[in-house]
PDB file of N, CA and C in Angstrom:
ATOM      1  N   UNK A   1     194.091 201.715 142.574  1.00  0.00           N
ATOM      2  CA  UNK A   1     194.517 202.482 141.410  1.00  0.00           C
ATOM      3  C   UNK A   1     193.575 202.205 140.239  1.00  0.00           C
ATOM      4  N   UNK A   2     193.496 203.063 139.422  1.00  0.00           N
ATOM      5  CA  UNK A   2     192.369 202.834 138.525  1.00  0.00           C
ATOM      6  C   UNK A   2     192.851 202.095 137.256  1.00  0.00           C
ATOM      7  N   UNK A   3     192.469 201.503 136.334  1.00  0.00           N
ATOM      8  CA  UNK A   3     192.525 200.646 135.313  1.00  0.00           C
ATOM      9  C   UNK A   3     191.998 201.216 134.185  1.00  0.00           C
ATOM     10  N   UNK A   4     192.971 201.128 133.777  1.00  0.00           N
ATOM     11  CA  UNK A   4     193.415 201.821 131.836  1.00  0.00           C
ATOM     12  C   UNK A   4     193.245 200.903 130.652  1.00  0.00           C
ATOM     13  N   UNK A   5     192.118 199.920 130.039  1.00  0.00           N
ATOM     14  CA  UNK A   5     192.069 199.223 129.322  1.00  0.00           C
ATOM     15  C   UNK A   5     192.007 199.033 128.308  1.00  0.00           C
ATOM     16  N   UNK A   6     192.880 199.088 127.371  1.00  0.00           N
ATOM     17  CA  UNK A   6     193.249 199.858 125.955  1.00  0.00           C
ATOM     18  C   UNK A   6     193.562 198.765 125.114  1.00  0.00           C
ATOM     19  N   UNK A   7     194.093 199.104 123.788  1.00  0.00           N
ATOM     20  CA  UNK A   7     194.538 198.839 122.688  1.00  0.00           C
ATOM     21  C   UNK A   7     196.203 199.706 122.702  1.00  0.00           C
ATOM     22  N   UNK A   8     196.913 199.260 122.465  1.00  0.00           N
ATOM     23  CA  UNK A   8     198.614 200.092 121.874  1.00  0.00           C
ATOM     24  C   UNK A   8     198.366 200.625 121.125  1.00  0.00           C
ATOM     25  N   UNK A   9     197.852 199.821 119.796  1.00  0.00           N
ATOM     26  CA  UNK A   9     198.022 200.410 118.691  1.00  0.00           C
ATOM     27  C   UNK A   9     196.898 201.201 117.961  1.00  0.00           C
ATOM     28  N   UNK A  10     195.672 201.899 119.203  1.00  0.00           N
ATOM     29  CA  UNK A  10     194.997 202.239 118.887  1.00  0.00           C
ATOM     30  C   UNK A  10     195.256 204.022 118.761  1.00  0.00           C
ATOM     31  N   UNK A  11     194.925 204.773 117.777  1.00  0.00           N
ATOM     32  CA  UNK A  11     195.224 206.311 118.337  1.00  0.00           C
ATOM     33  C   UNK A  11     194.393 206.904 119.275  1.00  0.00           C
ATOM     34  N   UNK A  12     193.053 206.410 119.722  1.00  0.00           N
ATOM     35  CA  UNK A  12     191.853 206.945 120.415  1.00  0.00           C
ATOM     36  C   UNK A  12     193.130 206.594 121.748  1.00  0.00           C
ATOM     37  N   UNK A  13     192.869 205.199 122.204  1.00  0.00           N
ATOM     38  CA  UNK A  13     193.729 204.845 123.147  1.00  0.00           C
ATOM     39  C   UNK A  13     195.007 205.725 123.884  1.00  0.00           C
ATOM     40  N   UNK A  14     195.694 205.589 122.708  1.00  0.00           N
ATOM     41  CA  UNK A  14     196.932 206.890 123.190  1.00  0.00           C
ATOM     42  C   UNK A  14     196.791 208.490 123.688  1.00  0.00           C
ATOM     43  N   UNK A  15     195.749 208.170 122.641  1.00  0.00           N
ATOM     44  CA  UNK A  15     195.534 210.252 123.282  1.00  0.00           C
ATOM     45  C   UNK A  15     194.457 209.734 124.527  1.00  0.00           C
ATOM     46  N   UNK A  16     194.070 208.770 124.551  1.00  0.00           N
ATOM     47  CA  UNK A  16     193.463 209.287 126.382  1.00  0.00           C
ATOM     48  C   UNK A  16     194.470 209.002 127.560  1.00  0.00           C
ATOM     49  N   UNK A  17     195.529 208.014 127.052  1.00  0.00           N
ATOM     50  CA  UNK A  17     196.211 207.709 128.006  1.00  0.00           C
ATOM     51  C   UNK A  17     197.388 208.983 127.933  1.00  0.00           C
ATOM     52  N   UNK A  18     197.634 209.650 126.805  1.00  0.00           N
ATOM     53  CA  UNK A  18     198.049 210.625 127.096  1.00  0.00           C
ATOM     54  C   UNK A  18     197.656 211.805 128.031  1.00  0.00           C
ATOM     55  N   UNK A  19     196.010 212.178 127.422  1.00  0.00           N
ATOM     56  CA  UNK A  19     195.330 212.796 128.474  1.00  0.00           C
ATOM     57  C   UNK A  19     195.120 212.341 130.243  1.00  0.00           C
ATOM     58  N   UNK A  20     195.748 211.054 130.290  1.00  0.00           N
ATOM     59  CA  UNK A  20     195.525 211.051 131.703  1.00  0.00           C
ATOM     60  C   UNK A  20     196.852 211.221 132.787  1.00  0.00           C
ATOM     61  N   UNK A  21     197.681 211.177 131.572  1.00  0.00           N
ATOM     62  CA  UNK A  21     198.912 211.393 131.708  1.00  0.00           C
ATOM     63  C   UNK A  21     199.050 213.321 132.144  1.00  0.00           C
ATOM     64  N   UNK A  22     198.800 213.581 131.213  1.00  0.00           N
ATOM     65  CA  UNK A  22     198.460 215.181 131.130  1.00  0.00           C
ATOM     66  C   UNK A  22     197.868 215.517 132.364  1.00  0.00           C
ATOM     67  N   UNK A  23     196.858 214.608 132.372  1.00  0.00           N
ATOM     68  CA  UNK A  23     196.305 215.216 133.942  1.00  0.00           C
ATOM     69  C   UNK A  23     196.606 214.467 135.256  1.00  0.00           C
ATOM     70  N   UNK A  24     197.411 214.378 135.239  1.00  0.00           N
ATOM     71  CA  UNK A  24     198.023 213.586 136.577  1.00  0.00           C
ATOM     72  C   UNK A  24     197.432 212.626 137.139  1.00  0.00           C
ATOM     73  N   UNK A  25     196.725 211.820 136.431  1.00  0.00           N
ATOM     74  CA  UNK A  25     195.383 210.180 136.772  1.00  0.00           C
ATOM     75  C   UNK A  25     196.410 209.156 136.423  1.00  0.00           C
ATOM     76  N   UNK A  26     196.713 208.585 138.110  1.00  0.00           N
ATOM     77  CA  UNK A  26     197.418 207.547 137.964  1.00  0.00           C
ATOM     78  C   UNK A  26     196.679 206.308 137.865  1.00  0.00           C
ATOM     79  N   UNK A  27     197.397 205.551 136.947  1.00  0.00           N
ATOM     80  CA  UNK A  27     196.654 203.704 136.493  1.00  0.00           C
ATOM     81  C   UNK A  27     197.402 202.738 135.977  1.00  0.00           C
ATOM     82  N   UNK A  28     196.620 201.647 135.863  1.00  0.00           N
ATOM     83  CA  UNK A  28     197.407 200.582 135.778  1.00  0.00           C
ATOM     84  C   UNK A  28     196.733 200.771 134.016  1.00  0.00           C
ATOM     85  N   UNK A  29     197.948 199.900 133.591  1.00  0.00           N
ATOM     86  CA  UNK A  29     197.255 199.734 132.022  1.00  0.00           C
ATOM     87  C   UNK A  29     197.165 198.774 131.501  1.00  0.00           C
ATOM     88  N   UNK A  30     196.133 198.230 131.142  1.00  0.00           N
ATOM     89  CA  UNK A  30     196.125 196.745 130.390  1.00  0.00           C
ATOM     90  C   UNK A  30     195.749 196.566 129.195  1.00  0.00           C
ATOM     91  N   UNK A  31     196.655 195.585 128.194  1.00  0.00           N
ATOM     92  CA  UNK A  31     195.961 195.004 126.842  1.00  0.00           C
ATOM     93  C   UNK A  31     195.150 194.858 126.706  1.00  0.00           C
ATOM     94  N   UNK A  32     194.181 194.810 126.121  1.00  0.00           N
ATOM     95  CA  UNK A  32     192.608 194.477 125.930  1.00  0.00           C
ATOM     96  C   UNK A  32     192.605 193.555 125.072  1.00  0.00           C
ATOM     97  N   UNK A  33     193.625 193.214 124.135  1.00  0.00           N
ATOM     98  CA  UNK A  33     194.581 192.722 122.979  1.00  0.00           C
ATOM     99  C   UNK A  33     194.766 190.925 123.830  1.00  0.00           C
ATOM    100  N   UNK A  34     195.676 191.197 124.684  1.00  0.00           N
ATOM    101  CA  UNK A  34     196.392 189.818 125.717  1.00  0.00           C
ATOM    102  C   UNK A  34     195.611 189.833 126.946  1.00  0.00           C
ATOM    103  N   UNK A  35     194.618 190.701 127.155  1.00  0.00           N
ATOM    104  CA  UNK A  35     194.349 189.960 127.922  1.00  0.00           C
ATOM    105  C   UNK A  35     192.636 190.536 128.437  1.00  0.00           C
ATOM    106  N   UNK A  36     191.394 190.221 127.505  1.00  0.00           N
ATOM    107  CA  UNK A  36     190.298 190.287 127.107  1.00  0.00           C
ATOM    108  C   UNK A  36     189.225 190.157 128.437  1.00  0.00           C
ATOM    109  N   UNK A  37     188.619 191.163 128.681  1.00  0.00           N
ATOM    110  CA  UNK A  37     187.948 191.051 129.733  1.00  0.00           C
ATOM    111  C   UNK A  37     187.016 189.983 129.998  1.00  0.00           C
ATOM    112  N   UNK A  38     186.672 189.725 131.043  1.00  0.00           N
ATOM    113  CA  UNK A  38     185.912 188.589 131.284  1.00  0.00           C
ATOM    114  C   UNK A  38     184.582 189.117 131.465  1.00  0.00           C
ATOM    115  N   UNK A  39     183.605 187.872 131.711  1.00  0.00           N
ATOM    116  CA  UNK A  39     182.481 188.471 131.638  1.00  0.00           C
ATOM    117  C   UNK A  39     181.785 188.915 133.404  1.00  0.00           C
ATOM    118  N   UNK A  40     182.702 188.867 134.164  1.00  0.00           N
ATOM    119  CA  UNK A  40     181.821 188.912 135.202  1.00  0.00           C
ATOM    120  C   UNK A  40     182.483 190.443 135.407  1.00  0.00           C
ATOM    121  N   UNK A  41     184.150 190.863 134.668  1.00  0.00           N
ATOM    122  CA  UNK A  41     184.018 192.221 134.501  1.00  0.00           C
ATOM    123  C   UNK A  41     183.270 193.003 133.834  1.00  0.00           C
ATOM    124  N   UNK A  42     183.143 192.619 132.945  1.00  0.00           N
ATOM    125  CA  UNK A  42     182.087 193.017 131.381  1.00  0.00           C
ATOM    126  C   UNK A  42     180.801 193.488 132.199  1.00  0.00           C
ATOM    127  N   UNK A  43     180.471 192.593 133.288  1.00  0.00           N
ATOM    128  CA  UNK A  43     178.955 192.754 134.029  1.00  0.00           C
ATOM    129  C   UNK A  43     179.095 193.801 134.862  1.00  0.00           C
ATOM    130  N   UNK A  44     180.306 193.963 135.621  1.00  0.00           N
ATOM    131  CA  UNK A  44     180.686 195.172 136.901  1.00  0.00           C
ATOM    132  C   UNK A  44     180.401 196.479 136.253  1.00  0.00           C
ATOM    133  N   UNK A  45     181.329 196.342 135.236  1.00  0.00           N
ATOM    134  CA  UNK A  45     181.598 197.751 134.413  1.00  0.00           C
ATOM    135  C   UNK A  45     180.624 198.068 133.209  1.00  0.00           C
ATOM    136  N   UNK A  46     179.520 197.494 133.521  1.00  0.00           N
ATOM    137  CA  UNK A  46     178.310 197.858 132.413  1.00  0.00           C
ATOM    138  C   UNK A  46     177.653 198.324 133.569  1.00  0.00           C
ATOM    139  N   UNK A  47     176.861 197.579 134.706  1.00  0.00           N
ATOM    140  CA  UNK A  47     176.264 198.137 135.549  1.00  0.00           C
ATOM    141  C   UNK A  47     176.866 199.563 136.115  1.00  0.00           C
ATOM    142  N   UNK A  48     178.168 199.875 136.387  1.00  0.00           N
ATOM    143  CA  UNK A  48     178.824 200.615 136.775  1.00  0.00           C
ATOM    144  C   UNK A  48     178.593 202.192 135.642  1.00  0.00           C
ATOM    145  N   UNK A  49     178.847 201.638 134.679  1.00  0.00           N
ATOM    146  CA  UNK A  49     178.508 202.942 133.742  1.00  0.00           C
ATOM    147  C   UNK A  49     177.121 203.486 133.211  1.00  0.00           C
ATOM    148  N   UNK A  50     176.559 202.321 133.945  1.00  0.00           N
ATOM    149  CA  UNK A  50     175.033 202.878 132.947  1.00  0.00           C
ATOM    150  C   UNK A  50     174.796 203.165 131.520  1.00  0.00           C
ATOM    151  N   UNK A  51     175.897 202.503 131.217  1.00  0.00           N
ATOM    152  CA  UNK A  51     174.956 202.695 129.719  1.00  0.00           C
ATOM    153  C   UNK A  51     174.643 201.240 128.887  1.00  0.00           C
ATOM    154  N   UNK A  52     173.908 201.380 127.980  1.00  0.00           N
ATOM    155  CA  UNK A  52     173.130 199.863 127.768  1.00  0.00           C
ATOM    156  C   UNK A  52     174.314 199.263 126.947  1.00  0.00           C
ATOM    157  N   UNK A  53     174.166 198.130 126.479  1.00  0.00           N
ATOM    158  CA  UNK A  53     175.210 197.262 126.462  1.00  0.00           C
ATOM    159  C   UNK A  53     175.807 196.977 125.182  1.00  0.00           C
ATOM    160  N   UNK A  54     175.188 197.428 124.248  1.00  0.00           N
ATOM    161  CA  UNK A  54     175.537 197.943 123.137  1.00  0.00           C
ATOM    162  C   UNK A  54     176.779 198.972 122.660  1.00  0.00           C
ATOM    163  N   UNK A  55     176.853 199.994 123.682  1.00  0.00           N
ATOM    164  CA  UNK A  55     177.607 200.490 124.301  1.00  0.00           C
ATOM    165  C   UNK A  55     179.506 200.075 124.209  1.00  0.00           C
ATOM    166  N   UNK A  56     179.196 198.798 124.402  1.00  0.00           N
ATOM    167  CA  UNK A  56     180.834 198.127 124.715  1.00  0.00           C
ATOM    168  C   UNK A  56     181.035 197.246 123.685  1.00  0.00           C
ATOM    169  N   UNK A  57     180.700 197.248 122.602  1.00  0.00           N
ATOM    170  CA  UNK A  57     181.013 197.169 121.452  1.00  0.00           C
ATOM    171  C   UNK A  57     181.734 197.868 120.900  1.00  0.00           C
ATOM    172  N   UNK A  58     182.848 196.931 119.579  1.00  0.00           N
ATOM    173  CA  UNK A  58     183.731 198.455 119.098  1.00  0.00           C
ATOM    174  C   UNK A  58     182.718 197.968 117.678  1.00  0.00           C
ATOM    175  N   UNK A  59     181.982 198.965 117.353  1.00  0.00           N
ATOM    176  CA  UNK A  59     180.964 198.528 116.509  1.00  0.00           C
ATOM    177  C   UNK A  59     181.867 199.135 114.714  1.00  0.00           C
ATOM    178  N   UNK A  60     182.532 199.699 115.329  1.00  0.00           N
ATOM    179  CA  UNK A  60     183.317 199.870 113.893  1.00  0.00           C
ATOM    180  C   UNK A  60     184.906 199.265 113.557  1.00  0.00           C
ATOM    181  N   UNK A  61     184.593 198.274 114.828  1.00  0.00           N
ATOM    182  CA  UNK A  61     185.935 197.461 114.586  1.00  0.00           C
ATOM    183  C   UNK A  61     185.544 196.134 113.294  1.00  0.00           C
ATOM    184  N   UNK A  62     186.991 195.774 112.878  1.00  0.00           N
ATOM    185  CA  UNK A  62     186.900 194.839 111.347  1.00  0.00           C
ATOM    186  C   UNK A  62     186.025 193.588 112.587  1.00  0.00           C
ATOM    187  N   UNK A  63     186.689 192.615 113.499  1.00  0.00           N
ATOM    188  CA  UNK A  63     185.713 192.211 113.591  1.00  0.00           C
ATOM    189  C   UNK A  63     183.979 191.689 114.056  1.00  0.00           C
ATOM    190  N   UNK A  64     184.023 192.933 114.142  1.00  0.00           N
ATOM    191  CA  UNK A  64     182.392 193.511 114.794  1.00  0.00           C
ATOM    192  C   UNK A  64     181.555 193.030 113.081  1.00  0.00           C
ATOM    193  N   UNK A  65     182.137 194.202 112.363  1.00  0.00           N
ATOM    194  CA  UNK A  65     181.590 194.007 110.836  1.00  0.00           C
ATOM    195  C   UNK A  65     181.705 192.865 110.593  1.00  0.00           C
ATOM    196  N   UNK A  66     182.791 192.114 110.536  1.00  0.00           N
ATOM    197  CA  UNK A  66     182.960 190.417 109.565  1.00  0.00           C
ATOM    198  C   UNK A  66     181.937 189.507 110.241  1.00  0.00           C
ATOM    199  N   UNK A  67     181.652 189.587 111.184  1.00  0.00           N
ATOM    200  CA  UNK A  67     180.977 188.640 111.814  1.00  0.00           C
ATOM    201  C   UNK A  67     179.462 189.050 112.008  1.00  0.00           C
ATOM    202  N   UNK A  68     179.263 190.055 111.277  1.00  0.00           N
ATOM    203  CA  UNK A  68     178.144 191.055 111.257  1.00  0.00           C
ATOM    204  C   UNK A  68     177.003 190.843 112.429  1.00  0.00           C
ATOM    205  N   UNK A  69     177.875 191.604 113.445  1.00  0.00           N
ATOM    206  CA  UNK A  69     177.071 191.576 114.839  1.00  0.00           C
ATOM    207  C   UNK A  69     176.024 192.705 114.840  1.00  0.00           C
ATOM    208  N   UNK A  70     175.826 194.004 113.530  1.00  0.00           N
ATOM    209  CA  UNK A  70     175.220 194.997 113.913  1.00  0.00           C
ATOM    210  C   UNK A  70     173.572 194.089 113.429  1.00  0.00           C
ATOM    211  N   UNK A  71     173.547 192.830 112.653  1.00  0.00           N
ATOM    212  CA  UNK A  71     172.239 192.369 112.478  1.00  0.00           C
ATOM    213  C   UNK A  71     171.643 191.279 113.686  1.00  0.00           C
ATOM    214  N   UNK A  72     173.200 190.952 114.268  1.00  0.00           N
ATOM    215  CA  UNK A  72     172.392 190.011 115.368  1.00  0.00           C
ATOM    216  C   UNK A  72     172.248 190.492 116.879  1.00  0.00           C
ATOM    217  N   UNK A  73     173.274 191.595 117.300  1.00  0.00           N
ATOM    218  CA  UNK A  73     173.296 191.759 118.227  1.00  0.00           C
ATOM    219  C   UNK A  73     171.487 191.855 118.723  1.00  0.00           C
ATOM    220  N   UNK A  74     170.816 192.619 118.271  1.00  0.00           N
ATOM    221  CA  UNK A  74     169.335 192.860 119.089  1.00  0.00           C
ATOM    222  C   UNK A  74     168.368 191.119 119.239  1.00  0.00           C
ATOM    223  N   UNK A  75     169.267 190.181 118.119  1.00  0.00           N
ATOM    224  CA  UNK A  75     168.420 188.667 118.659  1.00  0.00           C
ATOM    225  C   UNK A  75     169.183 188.112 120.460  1.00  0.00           C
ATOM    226  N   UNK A  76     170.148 188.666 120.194  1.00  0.00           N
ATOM    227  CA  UNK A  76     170.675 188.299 121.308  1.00  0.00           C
ATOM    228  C   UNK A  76     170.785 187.939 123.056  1.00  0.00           C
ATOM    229  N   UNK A  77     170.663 187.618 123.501  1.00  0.00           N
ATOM    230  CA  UNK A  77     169.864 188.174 125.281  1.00  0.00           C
ATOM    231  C   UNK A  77     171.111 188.517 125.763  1.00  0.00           C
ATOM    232  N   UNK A  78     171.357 189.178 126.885  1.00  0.00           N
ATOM    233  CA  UNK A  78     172.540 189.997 127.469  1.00  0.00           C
ATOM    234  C   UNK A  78     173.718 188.693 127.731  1.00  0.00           C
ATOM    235  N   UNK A  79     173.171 188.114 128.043  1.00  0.00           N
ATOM    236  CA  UNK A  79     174.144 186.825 128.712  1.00  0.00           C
ATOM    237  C   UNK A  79     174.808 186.700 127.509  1.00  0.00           C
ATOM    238  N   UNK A  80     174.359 186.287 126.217  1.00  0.00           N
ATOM    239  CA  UNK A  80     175.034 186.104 125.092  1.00  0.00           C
ATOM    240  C   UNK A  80     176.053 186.746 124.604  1.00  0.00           C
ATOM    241  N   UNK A  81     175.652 188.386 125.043  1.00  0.00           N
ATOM    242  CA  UNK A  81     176.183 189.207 124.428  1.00  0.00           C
ATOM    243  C   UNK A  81     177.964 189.324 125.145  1.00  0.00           C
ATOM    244  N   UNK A  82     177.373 189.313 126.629  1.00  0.00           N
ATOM    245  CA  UNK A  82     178.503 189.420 127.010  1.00  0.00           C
ATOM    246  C   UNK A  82     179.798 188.216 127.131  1.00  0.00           C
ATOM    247  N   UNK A  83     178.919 187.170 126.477  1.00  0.00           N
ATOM    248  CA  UNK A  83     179.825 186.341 127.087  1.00  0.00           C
ATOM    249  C   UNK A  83     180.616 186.454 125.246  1.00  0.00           C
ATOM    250  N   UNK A  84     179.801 186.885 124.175  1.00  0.00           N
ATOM    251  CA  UNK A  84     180.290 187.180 123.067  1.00  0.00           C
ATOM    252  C   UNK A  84     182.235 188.210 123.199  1.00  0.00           C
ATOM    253  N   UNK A  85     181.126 188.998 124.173  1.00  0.00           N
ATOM    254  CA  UNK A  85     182.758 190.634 124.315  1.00  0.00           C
ATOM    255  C   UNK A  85     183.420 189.651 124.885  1.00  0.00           C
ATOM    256  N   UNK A  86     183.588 188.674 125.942  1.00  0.00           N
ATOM    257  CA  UNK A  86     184.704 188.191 126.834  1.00  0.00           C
ATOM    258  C   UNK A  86     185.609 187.465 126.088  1.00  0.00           C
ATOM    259  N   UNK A  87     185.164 186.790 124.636  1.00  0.00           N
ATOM    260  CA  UNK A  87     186.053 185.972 123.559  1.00  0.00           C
ATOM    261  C   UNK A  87     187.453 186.752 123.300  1.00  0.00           C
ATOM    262  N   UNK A  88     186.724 187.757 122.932  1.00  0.00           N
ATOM    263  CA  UNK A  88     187.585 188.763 121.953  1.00  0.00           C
ATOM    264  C   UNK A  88     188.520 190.290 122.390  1.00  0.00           C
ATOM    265  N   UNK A  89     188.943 190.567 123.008  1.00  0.00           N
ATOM    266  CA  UNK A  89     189.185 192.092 123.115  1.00  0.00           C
ATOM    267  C   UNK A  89     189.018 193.152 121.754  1.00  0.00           C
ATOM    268  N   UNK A  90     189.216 192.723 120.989  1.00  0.00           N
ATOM    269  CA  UNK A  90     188.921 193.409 119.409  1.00  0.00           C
ATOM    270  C   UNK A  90     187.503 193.530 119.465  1.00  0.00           C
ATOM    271  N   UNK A  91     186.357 193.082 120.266  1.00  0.00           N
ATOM    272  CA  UNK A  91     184.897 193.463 119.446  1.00  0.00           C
ATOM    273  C   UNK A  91     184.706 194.504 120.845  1.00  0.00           C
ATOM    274  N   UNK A  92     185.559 194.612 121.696  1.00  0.00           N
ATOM    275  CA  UNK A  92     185.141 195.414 123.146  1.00  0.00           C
ATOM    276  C   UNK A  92     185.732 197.272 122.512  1.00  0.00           C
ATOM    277  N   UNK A  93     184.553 198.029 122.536  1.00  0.00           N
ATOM    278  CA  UNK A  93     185.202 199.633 122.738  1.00  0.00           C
ATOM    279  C   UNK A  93     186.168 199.595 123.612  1.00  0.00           C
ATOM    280  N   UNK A  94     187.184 200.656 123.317  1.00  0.00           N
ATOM    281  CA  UNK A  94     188.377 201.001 124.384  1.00  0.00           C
ATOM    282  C   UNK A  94     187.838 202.462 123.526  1.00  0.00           C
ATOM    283  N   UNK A  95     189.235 203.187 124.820  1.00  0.00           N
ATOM    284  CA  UNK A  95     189.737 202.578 125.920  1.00  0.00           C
ATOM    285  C   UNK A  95     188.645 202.410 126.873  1.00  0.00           C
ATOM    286  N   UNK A  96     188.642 201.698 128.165  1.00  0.00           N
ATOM    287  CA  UNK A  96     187.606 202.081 129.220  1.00  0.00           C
ATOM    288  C   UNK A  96     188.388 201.879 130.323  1.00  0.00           C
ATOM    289  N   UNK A  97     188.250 203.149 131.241  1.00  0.00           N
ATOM    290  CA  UNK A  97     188.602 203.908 132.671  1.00  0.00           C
ATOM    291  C   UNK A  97     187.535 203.045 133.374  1.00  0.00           C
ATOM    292  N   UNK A  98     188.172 202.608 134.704  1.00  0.00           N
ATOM    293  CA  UNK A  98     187.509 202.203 135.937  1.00  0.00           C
ATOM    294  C   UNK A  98     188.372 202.809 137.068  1.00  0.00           C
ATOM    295  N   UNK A  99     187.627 202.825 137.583  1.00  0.00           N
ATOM    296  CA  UNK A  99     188.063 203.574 138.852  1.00  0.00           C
ATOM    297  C   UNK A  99     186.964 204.048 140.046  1.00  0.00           C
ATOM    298  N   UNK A 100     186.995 202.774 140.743  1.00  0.00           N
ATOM    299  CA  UNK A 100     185.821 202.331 141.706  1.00  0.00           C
ATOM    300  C   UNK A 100     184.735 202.555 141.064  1.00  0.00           C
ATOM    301  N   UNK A 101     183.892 203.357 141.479  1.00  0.00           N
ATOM    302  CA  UNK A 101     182.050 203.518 140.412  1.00  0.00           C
ATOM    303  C   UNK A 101     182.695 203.842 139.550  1.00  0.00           C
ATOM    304  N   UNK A 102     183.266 204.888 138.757  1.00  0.00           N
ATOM    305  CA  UNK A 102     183.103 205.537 137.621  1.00  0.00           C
ATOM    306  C   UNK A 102     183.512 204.514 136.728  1.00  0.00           C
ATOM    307  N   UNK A 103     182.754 204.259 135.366  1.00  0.00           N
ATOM    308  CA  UNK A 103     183.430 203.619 134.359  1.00  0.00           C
ATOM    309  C   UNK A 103     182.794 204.245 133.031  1.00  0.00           C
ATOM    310  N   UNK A 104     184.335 204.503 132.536  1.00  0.00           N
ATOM    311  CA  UNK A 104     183.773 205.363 130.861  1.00  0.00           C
ATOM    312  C   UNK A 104     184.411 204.207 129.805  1.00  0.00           C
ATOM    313  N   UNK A 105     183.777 204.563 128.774  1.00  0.00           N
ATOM    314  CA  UNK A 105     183.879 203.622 127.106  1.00  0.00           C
ATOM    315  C   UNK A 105     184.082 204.306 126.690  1.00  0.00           C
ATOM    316  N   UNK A 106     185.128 204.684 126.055  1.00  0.00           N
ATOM    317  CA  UNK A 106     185.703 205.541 124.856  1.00  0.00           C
ATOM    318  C   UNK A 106     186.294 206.428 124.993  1.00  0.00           C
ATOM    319  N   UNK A 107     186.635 207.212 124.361  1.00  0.00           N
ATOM    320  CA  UNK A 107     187.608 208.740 124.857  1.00  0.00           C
ATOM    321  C   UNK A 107     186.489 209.586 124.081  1.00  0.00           C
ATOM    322  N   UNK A 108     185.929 210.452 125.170  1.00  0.00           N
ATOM    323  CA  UNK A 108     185.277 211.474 124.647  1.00  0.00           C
ATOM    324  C   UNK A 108     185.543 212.830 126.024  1.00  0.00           C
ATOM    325  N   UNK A 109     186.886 213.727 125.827  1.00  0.00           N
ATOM    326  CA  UNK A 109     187.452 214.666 126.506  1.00  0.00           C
ATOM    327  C   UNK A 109     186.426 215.185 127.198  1.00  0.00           C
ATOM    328  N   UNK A 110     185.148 215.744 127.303  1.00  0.00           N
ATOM    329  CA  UNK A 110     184.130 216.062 128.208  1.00  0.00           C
ATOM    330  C   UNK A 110     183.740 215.287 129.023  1.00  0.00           C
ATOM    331  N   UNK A 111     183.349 214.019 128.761  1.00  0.00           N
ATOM    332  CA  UNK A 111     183.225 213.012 129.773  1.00  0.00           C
ATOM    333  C   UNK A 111     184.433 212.568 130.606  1.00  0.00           C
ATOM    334  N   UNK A 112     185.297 212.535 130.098  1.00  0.00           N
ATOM    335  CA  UNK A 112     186.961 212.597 130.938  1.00  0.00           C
ATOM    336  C   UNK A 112     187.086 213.514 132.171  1.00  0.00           C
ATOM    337  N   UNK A 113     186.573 215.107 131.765  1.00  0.00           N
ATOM    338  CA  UNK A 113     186.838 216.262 132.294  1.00  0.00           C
ATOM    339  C   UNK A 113     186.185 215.693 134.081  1.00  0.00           C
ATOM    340  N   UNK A 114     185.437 214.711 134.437  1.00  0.00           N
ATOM    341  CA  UNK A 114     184.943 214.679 135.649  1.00  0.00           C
ATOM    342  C   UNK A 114     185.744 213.701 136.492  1.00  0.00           C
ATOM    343  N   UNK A 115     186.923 213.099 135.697  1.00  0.00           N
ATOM    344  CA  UNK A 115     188.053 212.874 136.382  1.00  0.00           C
ATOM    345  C   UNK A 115     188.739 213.429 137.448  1.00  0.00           C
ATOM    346  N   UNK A 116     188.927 214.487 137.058  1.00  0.00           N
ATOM    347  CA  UNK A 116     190.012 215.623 137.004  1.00  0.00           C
ATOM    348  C   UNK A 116     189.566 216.391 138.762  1.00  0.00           C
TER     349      UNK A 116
END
């Protein structure tokens, strides 16, 4: 079953899990909040999506800014980075869909549509 990794109290979050709801995509759903991905997921589901790693950042979350990762992230080497996202669920983009290969970051309804 595929894996729904969200925020509650996020609105992006809700309307995709609504949308998957809408479209009949059954999943499991998890806090991202209680219970913060690790890094050897962090590694599956980056390779898995192809996109660079920057990517899985919530770069406009409060603490992305307070800790002002948009000046250090590029000193960083990947290992760092990820083992940075595995601390926190707050600095990780949601929601993100897995579901064997496919893995998406964010709710963007066109990229969804290849769910379906």
């Amino acid at each position: 079953m595929a894996l729904f990794v969200c925020y509650p109290k996020c609105t992006t979050c809700r309307k995709a899990e609504k949308w998957l709801e809408e479209n009949g995509i059954a999943f499991e759903e998890r806090n991202i909040k209680e219970q913060n991905p690790t890094v050897e997921e962090l590694r599956e589901w980056h390779r898995k999506s192809g996109l660079e790693l920057k990517k899985f950042f919530n770069t406009s979350g409060l603490l992305y800014k307070s800790k002002g990762l948009s000046q250090k992230l590029s000193s960083m080497s990947e290992e760092e980075q990820f083992t940075l996202l595995s601390t926190d669920g707050m600095l990780v983009k949601r929601p993100i869909f897995v579901d064997g290969d496919t893995v998406l970051v964010g709710f963007k309804e066109e990229q969804w549509e290849k769910l379906k």
